[in-house]
N, C-alpha and C. Protein backbone atom coordinates (compact mmCIF):
# COMPACT_ATOMS: atom_id res chain seq x y z
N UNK A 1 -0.25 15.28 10.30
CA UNK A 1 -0.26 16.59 10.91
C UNK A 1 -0.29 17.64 9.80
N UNK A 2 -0.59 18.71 9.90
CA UNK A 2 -1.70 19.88 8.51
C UNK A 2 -0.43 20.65 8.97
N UNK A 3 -0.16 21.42 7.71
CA UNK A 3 0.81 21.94 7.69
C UNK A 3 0.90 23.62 8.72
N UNK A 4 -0.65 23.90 8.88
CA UNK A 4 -0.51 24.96 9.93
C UNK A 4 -0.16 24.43 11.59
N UNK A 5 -0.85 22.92 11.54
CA UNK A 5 -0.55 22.41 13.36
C UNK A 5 0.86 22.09 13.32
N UNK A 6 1.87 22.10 12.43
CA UNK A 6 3.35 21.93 12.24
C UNK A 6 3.46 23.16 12.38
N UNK A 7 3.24 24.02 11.84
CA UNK A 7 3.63 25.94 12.26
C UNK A 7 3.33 26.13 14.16
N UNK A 8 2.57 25.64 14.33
CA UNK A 8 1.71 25.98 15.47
C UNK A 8 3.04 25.40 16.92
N UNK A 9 3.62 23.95 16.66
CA UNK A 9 4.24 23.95 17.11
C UNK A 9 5.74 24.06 16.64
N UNK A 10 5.97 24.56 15.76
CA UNK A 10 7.46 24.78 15.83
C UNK A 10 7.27 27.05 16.48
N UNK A 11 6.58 27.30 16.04
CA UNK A 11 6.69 28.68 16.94
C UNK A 11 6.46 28.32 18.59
N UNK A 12 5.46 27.06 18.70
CA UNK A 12 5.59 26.70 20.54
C UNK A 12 6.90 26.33 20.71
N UNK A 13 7.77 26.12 20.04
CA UNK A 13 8.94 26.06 20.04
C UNK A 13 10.01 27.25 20.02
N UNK A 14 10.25 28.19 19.71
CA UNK A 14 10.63 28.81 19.40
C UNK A 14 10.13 29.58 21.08
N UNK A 15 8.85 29.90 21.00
CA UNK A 15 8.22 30.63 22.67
C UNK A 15 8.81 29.84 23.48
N UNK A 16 8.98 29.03 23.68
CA UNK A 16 9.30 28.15 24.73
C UNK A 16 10.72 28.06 24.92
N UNK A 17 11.62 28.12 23.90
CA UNK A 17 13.21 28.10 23.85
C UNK A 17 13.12 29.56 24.38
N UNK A 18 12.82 30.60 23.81
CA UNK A 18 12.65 31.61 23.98
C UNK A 18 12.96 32.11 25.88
N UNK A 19 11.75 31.80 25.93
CA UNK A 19 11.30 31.86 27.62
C UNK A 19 11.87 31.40 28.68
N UNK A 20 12.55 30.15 28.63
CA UNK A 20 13.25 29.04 29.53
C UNK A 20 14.37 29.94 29.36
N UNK A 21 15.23 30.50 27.98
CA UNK A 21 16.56 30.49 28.22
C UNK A 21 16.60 32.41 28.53
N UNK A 22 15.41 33.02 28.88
CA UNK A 22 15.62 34.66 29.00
C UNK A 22 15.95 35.39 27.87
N UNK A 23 15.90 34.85 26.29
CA UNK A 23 15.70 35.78 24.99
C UNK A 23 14.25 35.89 24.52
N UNK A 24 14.89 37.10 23.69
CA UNK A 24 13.88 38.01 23.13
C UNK A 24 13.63 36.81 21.79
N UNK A 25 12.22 36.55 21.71
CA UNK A 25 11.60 35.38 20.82
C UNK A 25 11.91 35.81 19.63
N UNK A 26 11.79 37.31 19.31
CA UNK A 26 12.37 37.87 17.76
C UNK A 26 13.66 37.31 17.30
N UNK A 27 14.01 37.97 18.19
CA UNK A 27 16.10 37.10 18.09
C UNK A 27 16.36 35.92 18.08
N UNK A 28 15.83 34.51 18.91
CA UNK A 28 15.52 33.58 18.74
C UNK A 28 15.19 33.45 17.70
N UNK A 29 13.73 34.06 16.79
CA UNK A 29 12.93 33.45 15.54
C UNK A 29 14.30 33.65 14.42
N UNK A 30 14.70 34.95 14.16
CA UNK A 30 15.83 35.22 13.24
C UNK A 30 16.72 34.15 13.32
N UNK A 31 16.94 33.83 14.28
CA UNK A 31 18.51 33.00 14.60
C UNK A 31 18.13 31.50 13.83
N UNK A 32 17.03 31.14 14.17
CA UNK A 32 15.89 29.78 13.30
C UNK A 32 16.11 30.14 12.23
N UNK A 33 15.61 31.63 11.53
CA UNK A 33 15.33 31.44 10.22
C UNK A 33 16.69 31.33 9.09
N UNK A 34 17.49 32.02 9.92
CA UNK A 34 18.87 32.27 9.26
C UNK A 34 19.54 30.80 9.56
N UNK A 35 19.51 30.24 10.87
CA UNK A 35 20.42 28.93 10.53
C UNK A 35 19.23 27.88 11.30
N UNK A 36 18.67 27.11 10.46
CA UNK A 36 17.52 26.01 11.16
C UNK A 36 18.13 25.27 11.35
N UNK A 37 19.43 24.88 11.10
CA UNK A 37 20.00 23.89 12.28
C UNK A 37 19.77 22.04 11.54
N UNK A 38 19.34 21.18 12.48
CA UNK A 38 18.85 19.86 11.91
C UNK A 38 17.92 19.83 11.67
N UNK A 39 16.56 20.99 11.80
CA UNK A 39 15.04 21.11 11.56
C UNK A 39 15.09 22.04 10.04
N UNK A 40 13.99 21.44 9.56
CA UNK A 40 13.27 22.36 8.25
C UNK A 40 13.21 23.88 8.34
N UNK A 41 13.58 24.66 7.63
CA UNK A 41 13.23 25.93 7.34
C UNK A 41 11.61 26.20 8.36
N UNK A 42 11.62 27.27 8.66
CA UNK A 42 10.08 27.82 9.85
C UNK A 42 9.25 27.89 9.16
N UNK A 43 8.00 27.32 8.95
CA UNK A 43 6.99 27.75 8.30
C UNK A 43 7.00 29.64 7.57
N UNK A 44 5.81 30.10 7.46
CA UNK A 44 5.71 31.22 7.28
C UNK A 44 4.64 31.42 8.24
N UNK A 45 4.15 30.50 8.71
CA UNK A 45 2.78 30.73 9.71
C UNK A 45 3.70 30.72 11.08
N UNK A 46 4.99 29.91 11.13
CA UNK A 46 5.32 29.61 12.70
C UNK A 46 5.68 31.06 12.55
N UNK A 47 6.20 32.26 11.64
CA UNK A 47 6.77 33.16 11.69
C UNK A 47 5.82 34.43 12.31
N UNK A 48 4.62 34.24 11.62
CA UNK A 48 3.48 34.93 11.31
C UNK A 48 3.15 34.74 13.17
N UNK A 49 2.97 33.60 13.70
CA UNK A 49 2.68 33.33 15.44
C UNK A 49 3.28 33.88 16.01
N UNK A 50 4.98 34.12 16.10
CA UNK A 50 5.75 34.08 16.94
C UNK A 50 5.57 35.77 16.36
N UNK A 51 5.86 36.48 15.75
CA UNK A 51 5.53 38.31 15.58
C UNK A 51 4.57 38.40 16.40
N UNK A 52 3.36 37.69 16.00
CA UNK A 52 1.82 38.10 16.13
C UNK A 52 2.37 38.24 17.67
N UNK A 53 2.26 37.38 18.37
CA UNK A 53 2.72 36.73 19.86
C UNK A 53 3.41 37.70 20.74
N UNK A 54 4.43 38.19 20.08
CA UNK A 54 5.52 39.24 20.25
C UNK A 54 5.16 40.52 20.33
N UNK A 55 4.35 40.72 19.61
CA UNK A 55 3.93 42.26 19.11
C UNK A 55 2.28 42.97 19.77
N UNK A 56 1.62 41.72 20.73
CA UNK A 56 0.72 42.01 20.99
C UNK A 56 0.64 41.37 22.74
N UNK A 57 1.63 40.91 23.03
CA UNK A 57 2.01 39.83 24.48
C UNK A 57 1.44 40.63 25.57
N UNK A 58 1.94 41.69 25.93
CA UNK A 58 1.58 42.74 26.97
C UNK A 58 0.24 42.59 26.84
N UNK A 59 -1.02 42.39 25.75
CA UNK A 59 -2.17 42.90 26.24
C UNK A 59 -2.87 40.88 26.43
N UNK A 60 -2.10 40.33 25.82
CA UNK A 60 -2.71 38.69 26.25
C UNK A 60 -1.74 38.34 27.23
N UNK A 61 -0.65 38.65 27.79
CA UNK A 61 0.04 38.62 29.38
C UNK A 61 -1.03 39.16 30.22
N UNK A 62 -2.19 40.39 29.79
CA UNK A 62 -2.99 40.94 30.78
C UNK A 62 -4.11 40.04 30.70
N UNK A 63 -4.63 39.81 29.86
CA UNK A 63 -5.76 38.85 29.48
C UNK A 63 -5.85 37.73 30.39
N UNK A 64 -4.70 37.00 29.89
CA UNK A 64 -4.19 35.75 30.52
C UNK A 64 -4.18 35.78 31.81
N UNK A 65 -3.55 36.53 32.43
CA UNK A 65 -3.66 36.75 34.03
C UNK A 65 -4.67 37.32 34.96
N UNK A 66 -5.74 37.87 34.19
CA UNK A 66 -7.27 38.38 34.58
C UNK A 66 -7.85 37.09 34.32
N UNK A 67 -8.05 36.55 33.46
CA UNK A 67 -9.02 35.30 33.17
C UNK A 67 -8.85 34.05 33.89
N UNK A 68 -7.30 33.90 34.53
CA UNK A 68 -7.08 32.28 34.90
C UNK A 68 -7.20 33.07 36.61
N UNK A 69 -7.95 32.60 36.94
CA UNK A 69 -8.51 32.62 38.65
C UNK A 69 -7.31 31.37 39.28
N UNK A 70 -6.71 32.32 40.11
CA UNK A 70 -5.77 31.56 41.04
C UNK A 70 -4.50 31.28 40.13
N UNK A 71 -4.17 32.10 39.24
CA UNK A 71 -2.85 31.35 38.16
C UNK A 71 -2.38 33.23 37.84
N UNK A 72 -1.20 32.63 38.42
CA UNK A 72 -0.20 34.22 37.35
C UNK A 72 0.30 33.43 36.25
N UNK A 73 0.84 34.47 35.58
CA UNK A 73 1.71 34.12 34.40
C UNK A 73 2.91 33.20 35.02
N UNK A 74 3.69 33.87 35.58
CA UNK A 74 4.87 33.22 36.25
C UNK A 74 4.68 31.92 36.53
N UNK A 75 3.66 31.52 36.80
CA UNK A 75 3.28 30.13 37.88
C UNK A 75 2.80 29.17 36.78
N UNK A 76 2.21 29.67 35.58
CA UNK A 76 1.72 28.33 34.92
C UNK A 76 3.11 27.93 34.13
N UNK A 77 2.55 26.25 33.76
CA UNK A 77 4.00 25.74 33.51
C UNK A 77 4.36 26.65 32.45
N UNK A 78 5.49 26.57 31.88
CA UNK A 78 5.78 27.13 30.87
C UNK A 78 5.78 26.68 29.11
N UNK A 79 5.49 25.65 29.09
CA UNK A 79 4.52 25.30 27.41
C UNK A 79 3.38 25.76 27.61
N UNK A 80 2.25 25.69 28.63
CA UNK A 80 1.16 25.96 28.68
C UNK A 80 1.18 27.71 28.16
N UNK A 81 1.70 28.06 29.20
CA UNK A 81 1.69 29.73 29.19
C UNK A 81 2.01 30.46 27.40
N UNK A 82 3.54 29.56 26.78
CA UNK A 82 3.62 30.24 25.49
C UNK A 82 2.02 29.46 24.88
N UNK A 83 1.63 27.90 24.82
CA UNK A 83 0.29 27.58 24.03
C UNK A 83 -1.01 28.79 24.62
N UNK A 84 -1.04 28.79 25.21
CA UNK A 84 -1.99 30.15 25.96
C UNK A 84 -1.96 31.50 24.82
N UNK A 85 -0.26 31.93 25.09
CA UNK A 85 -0.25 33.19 24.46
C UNK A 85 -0.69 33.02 22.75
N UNK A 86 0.07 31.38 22.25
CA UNK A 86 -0.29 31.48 20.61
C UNK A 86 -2.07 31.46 20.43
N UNK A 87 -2.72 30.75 21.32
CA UNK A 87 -4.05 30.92 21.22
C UNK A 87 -4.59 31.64 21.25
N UNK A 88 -4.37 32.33 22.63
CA UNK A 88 -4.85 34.06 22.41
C UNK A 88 -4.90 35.00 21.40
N UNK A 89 -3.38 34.59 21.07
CA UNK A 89 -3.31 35.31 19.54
C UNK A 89 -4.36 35.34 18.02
N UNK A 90 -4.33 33.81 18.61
CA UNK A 90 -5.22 33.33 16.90
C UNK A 90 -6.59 33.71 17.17
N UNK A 91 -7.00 33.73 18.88
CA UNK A 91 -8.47 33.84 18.77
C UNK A 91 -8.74 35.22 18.69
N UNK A 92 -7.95 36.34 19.22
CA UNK A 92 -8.32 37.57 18.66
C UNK A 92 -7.79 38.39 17.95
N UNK A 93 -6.31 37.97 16.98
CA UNK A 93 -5.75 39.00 15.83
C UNK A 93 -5.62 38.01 14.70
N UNK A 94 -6.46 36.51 14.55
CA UNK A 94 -6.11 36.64 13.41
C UNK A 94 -7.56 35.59 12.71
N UNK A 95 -7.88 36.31 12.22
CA UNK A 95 -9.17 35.94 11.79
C UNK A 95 -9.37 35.22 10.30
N UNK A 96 -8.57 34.52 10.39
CA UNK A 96 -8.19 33.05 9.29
C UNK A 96 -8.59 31.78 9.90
N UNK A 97 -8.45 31.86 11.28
CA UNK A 97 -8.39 30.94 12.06
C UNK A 97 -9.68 31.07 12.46
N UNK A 98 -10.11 29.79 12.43
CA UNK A 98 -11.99 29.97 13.26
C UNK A 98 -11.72 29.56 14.73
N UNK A 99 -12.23 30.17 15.96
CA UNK A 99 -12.03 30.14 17.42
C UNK A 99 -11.71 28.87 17.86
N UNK A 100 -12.35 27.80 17.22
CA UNK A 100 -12.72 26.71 17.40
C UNK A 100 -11.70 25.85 16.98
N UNK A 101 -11.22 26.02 16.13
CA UNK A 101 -9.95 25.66 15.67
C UNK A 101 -8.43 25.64 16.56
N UNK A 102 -8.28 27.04 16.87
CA UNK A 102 -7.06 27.95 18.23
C UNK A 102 -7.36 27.28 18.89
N UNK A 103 -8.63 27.04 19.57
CA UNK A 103 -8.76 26.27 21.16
C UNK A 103 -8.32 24.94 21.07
N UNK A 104 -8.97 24.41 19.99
CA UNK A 104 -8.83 22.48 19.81
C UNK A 104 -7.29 22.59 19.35
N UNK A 105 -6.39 23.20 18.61
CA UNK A 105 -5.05 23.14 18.40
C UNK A 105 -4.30 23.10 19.27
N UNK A 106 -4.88 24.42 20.77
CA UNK A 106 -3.93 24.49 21.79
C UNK A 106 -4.13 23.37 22.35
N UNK A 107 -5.09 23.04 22.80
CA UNK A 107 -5.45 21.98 23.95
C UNK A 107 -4.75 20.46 23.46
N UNK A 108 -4.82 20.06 22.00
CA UNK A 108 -4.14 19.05 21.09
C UNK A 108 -2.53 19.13 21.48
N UNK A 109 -1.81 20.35 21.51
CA UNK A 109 -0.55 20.65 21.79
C UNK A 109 -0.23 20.66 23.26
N UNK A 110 -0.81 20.54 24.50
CA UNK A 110 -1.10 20.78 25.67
C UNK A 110 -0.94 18.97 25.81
N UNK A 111 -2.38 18.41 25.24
CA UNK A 111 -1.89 17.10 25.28
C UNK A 111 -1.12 16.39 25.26
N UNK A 112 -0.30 16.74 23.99
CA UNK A 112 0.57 15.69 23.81
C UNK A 112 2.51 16.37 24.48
N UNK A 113 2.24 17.76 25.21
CA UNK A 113 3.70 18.30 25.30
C UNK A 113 3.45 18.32 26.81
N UNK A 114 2.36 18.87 27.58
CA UNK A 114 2.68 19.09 28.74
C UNK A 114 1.57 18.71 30.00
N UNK A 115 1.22 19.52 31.23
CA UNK A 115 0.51 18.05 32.15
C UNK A 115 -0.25 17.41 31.72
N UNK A 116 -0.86 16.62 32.62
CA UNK A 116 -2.30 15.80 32.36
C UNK A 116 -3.19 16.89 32.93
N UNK A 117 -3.26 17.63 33.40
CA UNK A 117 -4.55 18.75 33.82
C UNK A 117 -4.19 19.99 32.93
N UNK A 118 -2.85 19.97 31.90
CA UNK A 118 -2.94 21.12 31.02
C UNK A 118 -4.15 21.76 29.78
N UNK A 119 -4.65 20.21 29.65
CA UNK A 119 -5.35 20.23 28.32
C UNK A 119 -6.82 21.32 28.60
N UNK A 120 -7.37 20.52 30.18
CA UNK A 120 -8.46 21.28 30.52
C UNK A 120 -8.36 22.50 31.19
N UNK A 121 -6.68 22.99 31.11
CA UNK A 121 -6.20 24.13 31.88
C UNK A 121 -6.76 24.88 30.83
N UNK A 122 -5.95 24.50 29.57
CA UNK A 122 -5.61 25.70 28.23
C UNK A 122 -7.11 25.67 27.73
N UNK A 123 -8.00 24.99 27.55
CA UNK A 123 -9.34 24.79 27.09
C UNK A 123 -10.21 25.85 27.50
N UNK A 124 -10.34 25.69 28.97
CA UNK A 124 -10.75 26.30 29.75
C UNK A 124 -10.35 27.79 30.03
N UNK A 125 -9.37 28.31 29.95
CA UNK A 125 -8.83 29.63 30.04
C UNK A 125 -9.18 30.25 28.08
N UNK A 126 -9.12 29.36 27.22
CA UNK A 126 -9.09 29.89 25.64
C UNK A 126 -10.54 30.13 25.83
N UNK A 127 -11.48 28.90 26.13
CA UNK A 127 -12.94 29.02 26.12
C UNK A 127 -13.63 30.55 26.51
N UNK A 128 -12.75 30.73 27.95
CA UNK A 128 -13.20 32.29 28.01
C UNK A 128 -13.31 32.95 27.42
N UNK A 129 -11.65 33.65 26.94
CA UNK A 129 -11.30 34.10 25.91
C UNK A 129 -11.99 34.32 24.50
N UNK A 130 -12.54 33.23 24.47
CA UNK A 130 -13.46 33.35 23.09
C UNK A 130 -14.96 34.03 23.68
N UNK A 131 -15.03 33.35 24.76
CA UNK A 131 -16.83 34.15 25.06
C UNK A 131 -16.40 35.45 25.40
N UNK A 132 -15.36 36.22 25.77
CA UNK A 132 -15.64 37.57 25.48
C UNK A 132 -14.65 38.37 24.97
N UNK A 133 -14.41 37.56 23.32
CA UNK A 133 -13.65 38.27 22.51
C UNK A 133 -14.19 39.74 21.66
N UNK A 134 -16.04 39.23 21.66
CA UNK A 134 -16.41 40.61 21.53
C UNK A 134 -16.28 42.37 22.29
N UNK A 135 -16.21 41.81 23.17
CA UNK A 135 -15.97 42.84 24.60
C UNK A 135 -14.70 43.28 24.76
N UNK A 136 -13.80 42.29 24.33
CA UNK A 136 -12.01 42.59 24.22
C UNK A 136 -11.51 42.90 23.10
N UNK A 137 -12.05 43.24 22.01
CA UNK A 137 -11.65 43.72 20.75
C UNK A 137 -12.38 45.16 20.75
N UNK A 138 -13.35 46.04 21.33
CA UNK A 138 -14.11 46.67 21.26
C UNK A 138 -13.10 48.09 21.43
């Protein structure tokens, strides 16, 4: 595993602790970085996700919920929804990451954490996302 798909899910970690228990993911991330507990120190990339994620949510919470036909936020499981938001993220604020990359990472993390119809959930909702990232960055 590449040391960014280890970032990738320890911030799905962090979103996801986050979310289930009703804290603010910032406060959560601090609380990681200051005491990691039985896990490794946070990447600098899981750090770099979970801001990015944080600081831009409101407009990929809107994204997310315009693009998935028949799905609110509320309703998709909840790994899917934070892998959703980190994808979103990578496919339109951070341009290190090639599109292609965000999508196959989420859907890889989808696989192996949550349903059997998640993979072609998250695929399928990022895929959009990428065909009209020109139009949503504008």
């Amino acid at each position: 595993m590449g040391a960014r798909t280890k970032a990738r899910k320890r911030a799905l970690d962090v979103l996801f602790e986050a979310d289930q228990r009703g804290l603010d993911p910032v406060t959560l991330l601090a609380q990681r970085i200051a005491e990691p507990g039985t896990e490794a120190a946070l990447p600098q990339y899981a750090v770099e996700l979970v801001e990015g994620v944080v600081a831009h949510r409101e407009r990929i919470d809107e994204l997310l919920a315009t693009h998935a036909h028949g799905w609110t936020i509320d309703r998709m499981p909840a790994v899917d929804r934070a892998l959703l938001r980190l994808g979103t993220w990578e496919v339109l604020y951070n341009d290190d990451v090639p599109d292609a990359v965000a999508v196959d990472e989420a859907v890889e993390l989808a696989r192996s954490l949550s349903t059997d119809d998640s993979p072609s959930f998250v695929n399928g909702l990022l895929g959009r996302i990428v065909d009209l990232k020109p139009t949503l960055l504008a």
